[in-house]
PDB file of N, CA and C in Angstrom:
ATOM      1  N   UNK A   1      -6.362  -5.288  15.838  1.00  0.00           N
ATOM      2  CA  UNK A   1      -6.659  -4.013  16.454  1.00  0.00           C
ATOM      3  C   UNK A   1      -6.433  -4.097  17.958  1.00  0.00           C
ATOM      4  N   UNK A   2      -5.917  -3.346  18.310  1.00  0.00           N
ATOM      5  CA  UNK A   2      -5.481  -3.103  20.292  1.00  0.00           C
ATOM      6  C   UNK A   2      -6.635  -3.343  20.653  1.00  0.00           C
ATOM      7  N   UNK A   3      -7.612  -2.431  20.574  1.00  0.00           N
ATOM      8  CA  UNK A   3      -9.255  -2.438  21.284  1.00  0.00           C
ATOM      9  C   UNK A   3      -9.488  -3.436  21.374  1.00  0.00           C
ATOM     10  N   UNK A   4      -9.590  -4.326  20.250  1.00  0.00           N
ATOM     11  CA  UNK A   4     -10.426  -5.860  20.403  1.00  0.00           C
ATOM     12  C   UNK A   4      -9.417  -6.895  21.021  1.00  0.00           C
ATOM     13  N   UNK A   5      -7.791  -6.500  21.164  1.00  0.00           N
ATOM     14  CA  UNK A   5      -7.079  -7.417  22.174  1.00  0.00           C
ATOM     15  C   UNK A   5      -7.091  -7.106  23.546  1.00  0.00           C
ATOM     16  N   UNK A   6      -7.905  -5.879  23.821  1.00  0.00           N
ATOM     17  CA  UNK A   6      -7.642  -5.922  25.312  1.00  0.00           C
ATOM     18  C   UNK A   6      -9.021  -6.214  25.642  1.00  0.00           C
ATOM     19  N   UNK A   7     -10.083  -5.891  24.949  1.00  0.00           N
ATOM     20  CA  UNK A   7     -11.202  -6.836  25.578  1.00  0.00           C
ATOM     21  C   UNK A   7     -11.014  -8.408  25.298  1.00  0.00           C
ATOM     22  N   UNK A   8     -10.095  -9.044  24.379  1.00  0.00           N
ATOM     23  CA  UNK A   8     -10.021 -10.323  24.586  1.00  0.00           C
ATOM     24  C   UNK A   8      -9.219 -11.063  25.252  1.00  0.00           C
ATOM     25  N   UNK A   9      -8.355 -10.339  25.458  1.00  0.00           N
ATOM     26  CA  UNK A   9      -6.815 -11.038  26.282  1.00  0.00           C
ATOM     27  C   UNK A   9      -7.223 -10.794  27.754  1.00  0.00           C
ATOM     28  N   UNK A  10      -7.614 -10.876  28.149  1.00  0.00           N
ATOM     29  CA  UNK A  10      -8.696 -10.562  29.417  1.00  0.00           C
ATOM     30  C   UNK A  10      -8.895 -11.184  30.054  1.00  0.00           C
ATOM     31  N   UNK A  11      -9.276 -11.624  31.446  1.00  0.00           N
ATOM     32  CA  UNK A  11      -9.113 -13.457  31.945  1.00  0.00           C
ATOM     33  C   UNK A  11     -10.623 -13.135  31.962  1.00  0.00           C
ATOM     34  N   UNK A  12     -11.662 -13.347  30.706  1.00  0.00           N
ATOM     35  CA  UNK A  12     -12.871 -13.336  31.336  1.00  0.00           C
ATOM     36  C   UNK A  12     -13.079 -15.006  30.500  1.00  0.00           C
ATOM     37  N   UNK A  13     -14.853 -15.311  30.746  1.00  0.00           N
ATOM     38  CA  UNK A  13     -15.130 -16.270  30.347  1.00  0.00           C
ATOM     39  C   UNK A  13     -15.275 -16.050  28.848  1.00  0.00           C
ATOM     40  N   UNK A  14     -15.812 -17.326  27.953  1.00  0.00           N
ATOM     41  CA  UNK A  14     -16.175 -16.825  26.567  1.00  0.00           C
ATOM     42  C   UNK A  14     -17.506 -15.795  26.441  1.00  0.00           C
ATOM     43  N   UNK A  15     -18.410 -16.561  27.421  1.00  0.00           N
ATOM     44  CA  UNK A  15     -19.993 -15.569  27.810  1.00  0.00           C
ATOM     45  C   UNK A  15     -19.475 -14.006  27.966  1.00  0.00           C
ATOM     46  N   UNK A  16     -18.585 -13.218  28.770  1.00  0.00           N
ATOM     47  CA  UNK A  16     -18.541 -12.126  28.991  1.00  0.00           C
ATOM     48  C   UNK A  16     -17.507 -11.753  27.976  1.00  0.00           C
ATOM     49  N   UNK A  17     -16.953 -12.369  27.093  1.00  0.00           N
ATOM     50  CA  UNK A  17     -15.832 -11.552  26.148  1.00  0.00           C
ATOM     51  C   UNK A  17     -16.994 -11.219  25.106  1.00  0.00           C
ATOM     52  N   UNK A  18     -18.319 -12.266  24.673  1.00  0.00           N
ATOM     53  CA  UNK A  18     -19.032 -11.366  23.467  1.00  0.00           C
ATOM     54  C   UNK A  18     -19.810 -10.614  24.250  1.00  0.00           C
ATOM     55  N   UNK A  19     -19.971 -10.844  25.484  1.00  0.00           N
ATOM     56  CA  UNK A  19     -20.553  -9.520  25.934  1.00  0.00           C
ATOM     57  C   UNK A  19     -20.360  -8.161  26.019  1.00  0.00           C
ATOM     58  N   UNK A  20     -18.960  -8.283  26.165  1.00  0.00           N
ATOM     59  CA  UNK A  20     -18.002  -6.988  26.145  1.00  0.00           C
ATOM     60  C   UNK A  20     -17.548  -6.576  24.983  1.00  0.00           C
ATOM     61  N   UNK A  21     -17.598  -7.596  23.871  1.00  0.00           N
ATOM     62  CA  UNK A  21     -17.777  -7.038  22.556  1.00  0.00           C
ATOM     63  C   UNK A  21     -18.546  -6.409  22.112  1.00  0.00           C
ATOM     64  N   UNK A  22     -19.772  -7.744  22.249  1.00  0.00           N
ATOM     65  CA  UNK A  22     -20.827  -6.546  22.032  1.00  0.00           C
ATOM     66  C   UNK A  22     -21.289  -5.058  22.306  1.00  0.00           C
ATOM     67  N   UNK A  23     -20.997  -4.529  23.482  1.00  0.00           N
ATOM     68  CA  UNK A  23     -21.201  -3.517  24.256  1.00  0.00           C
ATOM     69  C   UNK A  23     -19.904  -2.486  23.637  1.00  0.00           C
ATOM     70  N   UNK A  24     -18.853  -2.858  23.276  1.00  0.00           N
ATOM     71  CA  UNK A  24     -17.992  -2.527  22.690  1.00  0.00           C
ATOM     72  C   UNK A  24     -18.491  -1.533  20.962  1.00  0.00           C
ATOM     73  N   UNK A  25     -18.590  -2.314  20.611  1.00  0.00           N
ATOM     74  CA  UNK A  25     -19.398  -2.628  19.227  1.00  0.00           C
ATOM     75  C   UNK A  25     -20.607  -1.519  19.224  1.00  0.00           C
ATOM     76  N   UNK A  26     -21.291  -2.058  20.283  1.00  0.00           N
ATOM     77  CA  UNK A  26     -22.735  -0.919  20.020  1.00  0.00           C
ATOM     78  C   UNK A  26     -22.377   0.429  20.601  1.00  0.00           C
ATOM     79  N   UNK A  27     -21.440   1.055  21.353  1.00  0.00           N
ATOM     80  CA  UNK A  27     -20.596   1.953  22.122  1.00  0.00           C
ATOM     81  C   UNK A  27     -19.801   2.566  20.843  1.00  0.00           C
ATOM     82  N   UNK A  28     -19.254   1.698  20.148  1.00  0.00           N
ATOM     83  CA  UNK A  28     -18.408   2.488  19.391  1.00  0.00           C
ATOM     84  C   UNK A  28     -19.225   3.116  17.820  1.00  0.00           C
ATOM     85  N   UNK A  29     -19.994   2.619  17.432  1.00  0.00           N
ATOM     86  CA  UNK A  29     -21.183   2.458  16.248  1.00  0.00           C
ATOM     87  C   UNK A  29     -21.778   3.544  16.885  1.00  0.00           C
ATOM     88  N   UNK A  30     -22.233   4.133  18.228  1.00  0.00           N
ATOM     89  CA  UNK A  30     -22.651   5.599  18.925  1.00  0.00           C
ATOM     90  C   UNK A  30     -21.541   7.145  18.808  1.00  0.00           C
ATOM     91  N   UNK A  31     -20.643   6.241  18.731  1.00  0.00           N
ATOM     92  CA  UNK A  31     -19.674   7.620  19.149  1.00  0.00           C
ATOM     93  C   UNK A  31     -18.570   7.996  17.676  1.00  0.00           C
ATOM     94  N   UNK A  32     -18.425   6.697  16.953  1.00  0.00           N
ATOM     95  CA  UNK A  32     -17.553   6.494  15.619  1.00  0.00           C
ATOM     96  C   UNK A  32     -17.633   8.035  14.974  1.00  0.00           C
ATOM     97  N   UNK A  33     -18.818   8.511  14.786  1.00  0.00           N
ATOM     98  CA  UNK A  33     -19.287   9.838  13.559  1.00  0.00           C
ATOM     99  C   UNK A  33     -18.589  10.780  14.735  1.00  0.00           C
ATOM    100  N   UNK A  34     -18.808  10.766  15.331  1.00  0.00           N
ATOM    101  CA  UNK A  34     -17.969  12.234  16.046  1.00  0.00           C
ATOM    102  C   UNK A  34     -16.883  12.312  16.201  1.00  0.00           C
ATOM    103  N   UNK A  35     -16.164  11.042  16.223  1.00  0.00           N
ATOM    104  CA  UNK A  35     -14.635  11.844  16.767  1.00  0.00           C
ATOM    105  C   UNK A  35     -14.138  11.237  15.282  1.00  0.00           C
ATOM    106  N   UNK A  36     -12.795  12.540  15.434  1.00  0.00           N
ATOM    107  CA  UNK A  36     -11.930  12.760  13.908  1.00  0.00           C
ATOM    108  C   UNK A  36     -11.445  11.248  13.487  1.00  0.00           C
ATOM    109  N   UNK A  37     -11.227  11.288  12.782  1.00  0.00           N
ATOM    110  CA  UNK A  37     -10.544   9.540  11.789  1.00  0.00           C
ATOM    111  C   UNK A  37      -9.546   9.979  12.405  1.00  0.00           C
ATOM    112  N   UNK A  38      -8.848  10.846  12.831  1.00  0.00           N
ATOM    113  CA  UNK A  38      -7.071  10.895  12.756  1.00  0.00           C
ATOM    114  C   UNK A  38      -7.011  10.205  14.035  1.00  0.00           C
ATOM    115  N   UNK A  39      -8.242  10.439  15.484  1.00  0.00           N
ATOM    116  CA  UNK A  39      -8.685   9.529  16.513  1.00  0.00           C
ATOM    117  C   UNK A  39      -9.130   8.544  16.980  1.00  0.00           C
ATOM    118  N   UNK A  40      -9.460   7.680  15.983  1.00  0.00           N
ATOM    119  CA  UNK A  40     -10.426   6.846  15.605  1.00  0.00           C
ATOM    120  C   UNK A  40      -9.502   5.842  16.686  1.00  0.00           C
ATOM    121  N   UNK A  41      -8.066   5.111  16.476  1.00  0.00           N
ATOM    122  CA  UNK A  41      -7.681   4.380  17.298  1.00  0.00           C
ATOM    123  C   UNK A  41      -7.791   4.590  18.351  1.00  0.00           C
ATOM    124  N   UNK A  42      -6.815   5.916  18.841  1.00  0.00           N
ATOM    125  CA  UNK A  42      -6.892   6.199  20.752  1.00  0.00           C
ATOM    126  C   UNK A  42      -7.853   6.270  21.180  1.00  0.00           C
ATOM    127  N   UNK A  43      -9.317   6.885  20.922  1.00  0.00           N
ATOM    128  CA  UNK A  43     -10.838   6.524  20.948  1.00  0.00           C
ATOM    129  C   UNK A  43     -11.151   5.278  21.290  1.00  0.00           C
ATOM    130  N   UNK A  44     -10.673   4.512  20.493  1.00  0.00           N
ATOM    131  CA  UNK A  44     -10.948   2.580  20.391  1.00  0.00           C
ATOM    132  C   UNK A  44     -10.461   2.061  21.676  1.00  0.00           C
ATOM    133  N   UNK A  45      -9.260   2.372  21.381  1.00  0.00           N
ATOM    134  CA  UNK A  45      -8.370   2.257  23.040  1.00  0.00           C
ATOM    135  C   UNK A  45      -9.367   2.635  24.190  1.00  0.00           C
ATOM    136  N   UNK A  46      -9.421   3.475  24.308  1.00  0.00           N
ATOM    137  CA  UNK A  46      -9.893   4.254  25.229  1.00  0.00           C
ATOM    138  C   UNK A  46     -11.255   3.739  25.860  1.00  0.00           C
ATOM    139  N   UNK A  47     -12.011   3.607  24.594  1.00  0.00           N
ATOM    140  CA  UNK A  47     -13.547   2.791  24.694  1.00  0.00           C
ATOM    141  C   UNK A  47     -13.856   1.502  25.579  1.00  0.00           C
ATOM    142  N   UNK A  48     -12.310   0.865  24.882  1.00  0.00           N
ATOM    143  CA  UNK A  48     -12.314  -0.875  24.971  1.00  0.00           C
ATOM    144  C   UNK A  48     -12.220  -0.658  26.821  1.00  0.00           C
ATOM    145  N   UNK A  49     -11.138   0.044  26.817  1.00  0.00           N
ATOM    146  CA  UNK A  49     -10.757   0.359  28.438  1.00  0.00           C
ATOM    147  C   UNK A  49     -11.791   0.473  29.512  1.00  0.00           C
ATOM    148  N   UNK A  50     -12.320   1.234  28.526  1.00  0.00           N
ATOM    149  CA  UNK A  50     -13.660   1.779  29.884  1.00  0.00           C
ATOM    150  C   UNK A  50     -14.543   0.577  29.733  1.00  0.00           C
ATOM    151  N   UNK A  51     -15.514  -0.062  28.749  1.00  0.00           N
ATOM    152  CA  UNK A  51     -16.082  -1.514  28.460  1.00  0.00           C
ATOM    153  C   UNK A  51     -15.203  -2.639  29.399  1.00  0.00           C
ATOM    154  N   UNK A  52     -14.303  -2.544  29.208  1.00  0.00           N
ATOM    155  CA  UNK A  52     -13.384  -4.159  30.254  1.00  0.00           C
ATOM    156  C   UNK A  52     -13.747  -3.416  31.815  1.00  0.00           C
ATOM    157  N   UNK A  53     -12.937  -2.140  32.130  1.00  0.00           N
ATOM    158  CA  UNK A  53     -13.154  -1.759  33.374  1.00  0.00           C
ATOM    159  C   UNK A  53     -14.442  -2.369  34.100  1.00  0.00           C
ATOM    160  N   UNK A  54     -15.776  -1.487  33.487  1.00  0.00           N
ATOM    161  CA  UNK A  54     -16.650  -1.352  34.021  1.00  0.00           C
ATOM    162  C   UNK A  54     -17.393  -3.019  33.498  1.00  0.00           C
ATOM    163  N   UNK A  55     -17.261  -3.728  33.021  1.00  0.00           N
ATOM    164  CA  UNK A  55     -17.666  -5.190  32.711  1.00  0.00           C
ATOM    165  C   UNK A  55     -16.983  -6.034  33.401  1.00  0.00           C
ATOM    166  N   UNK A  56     -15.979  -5.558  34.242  1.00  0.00           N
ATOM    167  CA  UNK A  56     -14.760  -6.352  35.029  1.00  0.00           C
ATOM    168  C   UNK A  56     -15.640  -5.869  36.432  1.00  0.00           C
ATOM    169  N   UNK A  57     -16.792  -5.170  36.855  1.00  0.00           N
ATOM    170  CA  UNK A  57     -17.030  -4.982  37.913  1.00  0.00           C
ATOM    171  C   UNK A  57     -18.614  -4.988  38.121  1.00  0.00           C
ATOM    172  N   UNK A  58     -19.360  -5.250  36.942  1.00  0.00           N
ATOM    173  CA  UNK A  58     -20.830  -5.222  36.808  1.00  0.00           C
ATOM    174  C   UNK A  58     -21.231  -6.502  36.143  1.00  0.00           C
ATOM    175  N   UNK A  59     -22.422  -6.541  36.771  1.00  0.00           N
ATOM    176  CA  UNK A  59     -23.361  -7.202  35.660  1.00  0.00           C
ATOM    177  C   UNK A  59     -23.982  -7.006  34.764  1.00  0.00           C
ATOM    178  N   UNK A  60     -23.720  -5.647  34.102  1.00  0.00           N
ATOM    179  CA  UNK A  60     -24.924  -4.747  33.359  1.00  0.00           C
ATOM    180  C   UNK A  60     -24.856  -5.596  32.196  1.00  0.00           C
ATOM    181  N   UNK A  61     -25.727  -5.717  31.299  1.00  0.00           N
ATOM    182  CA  UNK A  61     -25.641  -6.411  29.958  1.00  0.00           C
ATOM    183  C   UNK A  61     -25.129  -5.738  29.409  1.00  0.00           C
ATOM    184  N   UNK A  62     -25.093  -6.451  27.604  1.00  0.00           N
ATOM    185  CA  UNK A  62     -24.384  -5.341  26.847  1.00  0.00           C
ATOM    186  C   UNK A  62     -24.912  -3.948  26.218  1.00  0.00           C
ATOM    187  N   UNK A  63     -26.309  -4.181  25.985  1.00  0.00           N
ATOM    188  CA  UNK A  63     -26.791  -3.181  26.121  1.00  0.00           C
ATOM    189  C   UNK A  63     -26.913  -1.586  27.224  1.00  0.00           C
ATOM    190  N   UNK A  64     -26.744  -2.107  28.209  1.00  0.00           N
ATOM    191  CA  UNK A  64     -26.444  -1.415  29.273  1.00  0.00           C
ATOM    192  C   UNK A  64     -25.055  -0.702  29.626  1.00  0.00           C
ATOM    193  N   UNK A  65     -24.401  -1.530  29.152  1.00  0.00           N
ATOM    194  CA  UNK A  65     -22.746  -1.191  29.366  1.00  0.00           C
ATOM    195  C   UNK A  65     -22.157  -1.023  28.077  1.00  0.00           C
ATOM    196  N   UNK A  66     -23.134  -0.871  26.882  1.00  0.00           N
ATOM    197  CA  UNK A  66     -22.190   0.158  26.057  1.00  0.00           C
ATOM    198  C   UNK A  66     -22.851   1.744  26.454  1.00  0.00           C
ATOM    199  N   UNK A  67     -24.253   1.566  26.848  1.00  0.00           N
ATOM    200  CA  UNK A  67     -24.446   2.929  27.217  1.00  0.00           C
ATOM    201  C   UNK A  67     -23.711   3.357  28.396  1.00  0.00           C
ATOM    202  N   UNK A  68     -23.112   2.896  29.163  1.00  0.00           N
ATOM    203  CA  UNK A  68     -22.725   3.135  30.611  1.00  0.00           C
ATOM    204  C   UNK A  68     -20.992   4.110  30.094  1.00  0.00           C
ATOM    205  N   UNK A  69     -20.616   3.154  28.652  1.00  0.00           N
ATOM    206  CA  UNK A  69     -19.435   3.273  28.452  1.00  0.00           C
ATOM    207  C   UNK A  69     -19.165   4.833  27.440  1.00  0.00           C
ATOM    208  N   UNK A  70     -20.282   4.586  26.675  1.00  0.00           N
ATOM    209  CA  UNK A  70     -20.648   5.608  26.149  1.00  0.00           C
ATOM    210  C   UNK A  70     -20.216   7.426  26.884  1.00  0.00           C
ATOM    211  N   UNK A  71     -21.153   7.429  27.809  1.00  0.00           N
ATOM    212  CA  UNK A  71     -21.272   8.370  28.405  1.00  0.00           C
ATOM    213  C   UNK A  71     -20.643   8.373  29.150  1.00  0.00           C
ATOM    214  N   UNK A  72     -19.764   7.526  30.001  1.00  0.00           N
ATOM    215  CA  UNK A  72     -18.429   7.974  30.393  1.00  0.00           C
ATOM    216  C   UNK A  72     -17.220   8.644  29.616  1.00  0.00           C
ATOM    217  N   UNK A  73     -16.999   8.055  28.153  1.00  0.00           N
ATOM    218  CA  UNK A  73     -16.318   8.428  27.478  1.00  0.00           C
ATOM    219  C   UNK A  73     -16.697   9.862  27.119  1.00  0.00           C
ATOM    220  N   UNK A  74     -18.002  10.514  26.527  1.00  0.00           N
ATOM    221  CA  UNK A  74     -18.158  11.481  26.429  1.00  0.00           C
ATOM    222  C   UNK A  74     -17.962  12.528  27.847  1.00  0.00           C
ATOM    223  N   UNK A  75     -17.895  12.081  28.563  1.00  0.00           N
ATOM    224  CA  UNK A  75     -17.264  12.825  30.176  1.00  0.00           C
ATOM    225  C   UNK A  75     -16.156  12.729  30.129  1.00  0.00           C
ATOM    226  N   UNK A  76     -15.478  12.139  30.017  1.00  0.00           N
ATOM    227  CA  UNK A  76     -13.598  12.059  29.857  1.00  0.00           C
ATOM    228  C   UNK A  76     -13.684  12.868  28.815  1.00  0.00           C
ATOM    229  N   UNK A  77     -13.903  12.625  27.661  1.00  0.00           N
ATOM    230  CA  UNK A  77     -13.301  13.309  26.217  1.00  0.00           C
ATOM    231  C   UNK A  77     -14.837  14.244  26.008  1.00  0.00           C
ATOM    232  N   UNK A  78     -14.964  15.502  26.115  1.00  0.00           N
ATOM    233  CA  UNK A  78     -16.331  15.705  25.746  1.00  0.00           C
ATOM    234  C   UNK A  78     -16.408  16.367  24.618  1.00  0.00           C
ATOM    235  N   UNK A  79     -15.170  16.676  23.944  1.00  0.00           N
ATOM    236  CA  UNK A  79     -14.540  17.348  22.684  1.00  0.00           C
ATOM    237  C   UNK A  79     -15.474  16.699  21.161  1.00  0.00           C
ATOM    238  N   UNK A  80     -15.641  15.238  22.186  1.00  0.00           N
ATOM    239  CA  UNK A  80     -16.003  14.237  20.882  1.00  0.00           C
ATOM    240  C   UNK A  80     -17.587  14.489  20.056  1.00  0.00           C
ATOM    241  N   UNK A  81     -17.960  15.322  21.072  1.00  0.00           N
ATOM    242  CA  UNK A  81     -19.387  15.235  21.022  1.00  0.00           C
ATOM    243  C   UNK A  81     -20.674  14.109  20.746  1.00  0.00           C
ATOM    244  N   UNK A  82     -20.017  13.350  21.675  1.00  0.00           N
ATOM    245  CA  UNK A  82     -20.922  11.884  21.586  1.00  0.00           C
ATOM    246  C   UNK A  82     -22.282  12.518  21.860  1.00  0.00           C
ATOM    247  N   UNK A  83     -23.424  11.831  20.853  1.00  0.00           N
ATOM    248  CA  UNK A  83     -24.751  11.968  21.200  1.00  0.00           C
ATOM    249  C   UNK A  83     -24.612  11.243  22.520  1.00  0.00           C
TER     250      UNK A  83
END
């Protein structure tokens, strides 16, 4: 899957790639039910993007930075109707 190669191909350490998975993971398990299956990839894309971005510049945990990622995404795309 693209999503999970661009949070891994990433020059991070092993500590921040399951971090960014994780956050990944709990980000996408929030937003999955709302947007269409026919979106489901460019969504993923899109997700992983914003998770590396903003994990490429914080310390937030993963808990923190799937919500961070979350609600950015629902601001970019608000069509999706992320809770």
């Amino acid at each position: 899957m693209r999503a999970r190669r661009i949070i891994q191909e990433g020059a991070f350490a092993p500590s921040d790639v399951a971090r960014l998975q994780q956050a990944f993971d709990m980000a996408w398990k929030r937003i999955q039910l709302s947007v269409p299956e026919d979106d489901h990839a460019r969504a993923r894309e899109a997700l992983a993007t914003i998770v590396v971005s903003a994990g490429n510049i914080s310390e937030l945990d993963a808990g923190e930075l799937a919500a961070f990622a979350q609600r950015t995404y629902s601001t970019i795309w608000p069509e999706s109707k992320a809770p």
